[in-house]
N, C-alpha and C. Protein backbone atom coordinates (compact mmCIF):
# COMPACT_ATOMS: atom_id res chain seq x y z
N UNK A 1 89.52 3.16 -72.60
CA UNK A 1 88.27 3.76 -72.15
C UNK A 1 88.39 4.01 -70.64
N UNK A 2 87.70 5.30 -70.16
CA UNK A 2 87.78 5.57 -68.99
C UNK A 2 86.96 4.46 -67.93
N UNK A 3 87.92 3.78 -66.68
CA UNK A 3 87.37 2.91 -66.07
C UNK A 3 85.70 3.17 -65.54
N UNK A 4 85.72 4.52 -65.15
CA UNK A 4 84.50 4.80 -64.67
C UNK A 4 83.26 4.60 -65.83
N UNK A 5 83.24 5.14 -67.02
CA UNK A 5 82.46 5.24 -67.92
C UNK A 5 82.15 4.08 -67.96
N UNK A 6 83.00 2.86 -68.39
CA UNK A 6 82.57 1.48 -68.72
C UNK A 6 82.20 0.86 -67.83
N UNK A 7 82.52 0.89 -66.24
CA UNK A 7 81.55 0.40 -65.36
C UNK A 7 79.83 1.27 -65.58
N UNK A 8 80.41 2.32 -65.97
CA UNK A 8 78.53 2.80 -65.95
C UNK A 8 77.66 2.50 -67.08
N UNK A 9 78.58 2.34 -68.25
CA UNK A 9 77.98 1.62 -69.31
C UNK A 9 77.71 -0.15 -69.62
N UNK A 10 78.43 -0.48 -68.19
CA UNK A 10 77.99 -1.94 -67.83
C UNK A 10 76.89 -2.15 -66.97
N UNK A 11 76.74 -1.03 -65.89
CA UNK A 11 75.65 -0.89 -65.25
C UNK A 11 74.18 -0.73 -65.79
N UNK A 12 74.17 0.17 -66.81
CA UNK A 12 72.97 0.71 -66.99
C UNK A 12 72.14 -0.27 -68.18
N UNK A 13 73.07 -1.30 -68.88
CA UNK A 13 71.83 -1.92 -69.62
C UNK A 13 71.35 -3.35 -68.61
N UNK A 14 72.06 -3.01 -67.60
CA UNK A 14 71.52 -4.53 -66.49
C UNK A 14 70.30 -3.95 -65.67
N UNK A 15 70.27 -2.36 -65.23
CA UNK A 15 69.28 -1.59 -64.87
C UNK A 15 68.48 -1.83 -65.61
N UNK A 16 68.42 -1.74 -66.77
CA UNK A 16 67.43 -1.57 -68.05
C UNK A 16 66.83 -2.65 -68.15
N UNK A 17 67.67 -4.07 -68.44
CA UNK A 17 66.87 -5.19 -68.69
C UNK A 17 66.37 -5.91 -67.25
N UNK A 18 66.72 -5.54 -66.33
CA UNK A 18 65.83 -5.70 -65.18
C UNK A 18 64.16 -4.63 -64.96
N UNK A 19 64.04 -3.91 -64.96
CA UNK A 19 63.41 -2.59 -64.64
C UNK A 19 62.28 -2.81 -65.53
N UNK A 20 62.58 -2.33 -66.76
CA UNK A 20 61.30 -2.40 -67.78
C UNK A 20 60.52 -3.79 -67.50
N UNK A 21 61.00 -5.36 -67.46
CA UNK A 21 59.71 -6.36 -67.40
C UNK A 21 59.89 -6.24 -66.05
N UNK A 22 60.09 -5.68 -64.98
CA UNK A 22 59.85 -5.64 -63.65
C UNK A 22 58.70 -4.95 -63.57
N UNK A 23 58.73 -3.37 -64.12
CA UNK A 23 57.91 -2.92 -64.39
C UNK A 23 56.71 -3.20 -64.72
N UNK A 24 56.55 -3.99 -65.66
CA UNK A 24 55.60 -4.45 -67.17
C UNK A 24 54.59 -5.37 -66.35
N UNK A 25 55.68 -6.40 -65.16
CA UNK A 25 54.56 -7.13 -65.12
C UNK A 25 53.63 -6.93 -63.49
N UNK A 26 54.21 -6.03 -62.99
CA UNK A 26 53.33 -5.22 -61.71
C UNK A 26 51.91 -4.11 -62.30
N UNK A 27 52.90 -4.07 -63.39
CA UNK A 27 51.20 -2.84 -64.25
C UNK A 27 49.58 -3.79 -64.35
N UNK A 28 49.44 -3.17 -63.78
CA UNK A 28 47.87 -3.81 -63.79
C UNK A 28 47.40 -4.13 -65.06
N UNK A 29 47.25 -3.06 -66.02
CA UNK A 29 46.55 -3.21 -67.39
C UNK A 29 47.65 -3.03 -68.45
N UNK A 30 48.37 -4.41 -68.25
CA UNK A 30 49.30 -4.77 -69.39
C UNK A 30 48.95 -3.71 -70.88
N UNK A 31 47.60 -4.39 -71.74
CA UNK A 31 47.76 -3.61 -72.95
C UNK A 31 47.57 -2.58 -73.22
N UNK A 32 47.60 -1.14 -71.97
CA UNK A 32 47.82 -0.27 -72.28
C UNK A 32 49.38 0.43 -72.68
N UNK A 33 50.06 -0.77 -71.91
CA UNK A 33 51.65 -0.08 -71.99
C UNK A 33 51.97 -0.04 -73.58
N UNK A 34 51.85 -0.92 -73.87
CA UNK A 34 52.49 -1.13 -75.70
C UNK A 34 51.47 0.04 -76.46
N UNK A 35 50.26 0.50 -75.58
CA UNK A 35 49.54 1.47 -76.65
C UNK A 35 50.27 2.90 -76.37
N UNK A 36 51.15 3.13 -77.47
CA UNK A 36 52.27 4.23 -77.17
C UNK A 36 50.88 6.05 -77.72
N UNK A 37 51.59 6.07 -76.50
CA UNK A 37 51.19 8.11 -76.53
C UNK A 37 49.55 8.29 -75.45
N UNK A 38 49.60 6.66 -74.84
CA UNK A 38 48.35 7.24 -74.14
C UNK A 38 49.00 7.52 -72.96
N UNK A 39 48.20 7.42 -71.77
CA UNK A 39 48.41 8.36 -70.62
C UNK A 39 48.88 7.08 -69.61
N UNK A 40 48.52 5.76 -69.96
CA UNK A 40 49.09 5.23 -69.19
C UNK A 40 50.33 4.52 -69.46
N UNK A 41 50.71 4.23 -70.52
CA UNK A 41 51.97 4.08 -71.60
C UNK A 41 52.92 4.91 -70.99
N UNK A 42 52.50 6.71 -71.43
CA UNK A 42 53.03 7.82 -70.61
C UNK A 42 53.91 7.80 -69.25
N UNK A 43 52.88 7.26 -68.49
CA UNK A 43 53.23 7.28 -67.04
C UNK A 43 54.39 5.85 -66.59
N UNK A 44 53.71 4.66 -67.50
CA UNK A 44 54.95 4.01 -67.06
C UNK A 44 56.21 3.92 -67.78
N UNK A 45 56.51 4.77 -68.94
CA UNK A 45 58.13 5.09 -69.70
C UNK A 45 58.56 6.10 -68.22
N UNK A 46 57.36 6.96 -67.94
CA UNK A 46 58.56 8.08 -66.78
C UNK A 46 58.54 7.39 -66.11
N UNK A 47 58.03 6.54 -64.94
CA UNK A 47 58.35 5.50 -64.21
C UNK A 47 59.33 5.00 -64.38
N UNK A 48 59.18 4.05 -65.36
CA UNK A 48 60.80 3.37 -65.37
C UNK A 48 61.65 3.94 -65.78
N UNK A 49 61.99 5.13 -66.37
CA UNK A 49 63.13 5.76 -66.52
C UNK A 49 63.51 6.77 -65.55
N UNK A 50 62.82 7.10 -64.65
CA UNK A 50 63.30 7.29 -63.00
C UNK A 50 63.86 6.13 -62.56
N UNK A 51 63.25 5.17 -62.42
CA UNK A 51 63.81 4.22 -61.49
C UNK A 51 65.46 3.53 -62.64
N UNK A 52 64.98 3.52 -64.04
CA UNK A 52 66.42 3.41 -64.07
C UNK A 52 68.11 4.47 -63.88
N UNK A 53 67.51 5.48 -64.11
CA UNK A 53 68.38 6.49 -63.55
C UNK A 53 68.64 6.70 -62.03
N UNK A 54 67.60 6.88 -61.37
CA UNK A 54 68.36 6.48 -59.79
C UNK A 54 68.73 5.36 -59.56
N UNK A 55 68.23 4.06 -60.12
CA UNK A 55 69.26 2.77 -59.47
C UNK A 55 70.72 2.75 -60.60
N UNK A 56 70.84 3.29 -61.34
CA UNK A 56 72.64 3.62 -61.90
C UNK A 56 73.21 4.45 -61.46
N UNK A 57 72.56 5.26 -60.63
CA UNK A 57 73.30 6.30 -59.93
C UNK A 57 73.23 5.65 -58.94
N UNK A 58 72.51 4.77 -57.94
CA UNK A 58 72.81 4.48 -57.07
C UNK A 58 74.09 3.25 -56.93
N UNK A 59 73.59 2.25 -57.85
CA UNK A 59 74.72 1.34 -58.04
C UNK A 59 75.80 1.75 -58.20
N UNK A 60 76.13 2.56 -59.50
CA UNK A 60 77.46 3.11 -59.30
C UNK A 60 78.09 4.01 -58.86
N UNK A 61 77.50 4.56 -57.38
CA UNK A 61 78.00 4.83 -56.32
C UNK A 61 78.52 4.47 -55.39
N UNK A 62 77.90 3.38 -55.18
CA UNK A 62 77.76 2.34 -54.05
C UNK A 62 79.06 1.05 -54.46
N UNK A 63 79.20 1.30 -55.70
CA UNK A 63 80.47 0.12 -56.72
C UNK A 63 81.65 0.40 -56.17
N UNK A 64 81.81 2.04 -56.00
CA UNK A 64 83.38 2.53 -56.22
C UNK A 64 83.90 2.18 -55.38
N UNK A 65 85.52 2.48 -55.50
CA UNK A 65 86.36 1.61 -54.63
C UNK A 65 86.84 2.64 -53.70
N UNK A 66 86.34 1.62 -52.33
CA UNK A 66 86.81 2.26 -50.55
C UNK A 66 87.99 2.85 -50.86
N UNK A 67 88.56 3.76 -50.37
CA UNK A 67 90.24 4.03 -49.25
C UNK A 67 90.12 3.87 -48.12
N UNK A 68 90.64 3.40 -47.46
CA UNK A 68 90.88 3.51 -46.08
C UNK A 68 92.18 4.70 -46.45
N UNK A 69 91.26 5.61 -44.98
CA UNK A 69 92.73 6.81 -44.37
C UNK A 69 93.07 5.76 -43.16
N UNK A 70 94.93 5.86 -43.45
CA UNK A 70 95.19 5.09 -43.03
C UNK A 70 96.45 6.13 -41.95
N UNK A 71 96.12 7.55 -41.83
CA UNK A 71 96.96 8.48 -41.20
C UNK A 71 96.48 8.13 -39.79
N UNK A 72 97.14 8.10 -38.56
CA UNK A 72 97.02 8.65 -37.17
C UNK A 72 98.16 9.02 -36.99
């Protein structure tokens, strides 16, 4: 398997299981989240699936490995 892929497929369910009860428990009115298709349910799936997509893009950016240019 390509090294890159499996670091990103190691990344993104640690995004995931961080994020969503990070999420869950800053929401003010808990039992709207589990009530799926209302508006505030709505708003926090796009929420956290922004924030998990920019912090896997950010992490595994920030992962890869330095070079030093080592020319003068």
């Amino acid at each position: 398997m390509n090294p890159n892929l499996k670091r990103f497929l190691v990344i993104l369910p640690l995004v995931i299981f961080i994020t969503f009860p990070l999420f869950y428990f800053i929401e003010e009115d808990r039992n709207c989240v589990l009530d799926f298709g209302s508006k505030c349910s709505n708003s926090y799936f796009i929420r956290t699936s922004v924030q998990v997509v920019v912090m896997t893009v950010l992490f595994f950016y920030l992962g890869r490995k330095k070079t030093a240019n080592k020319t003068k």
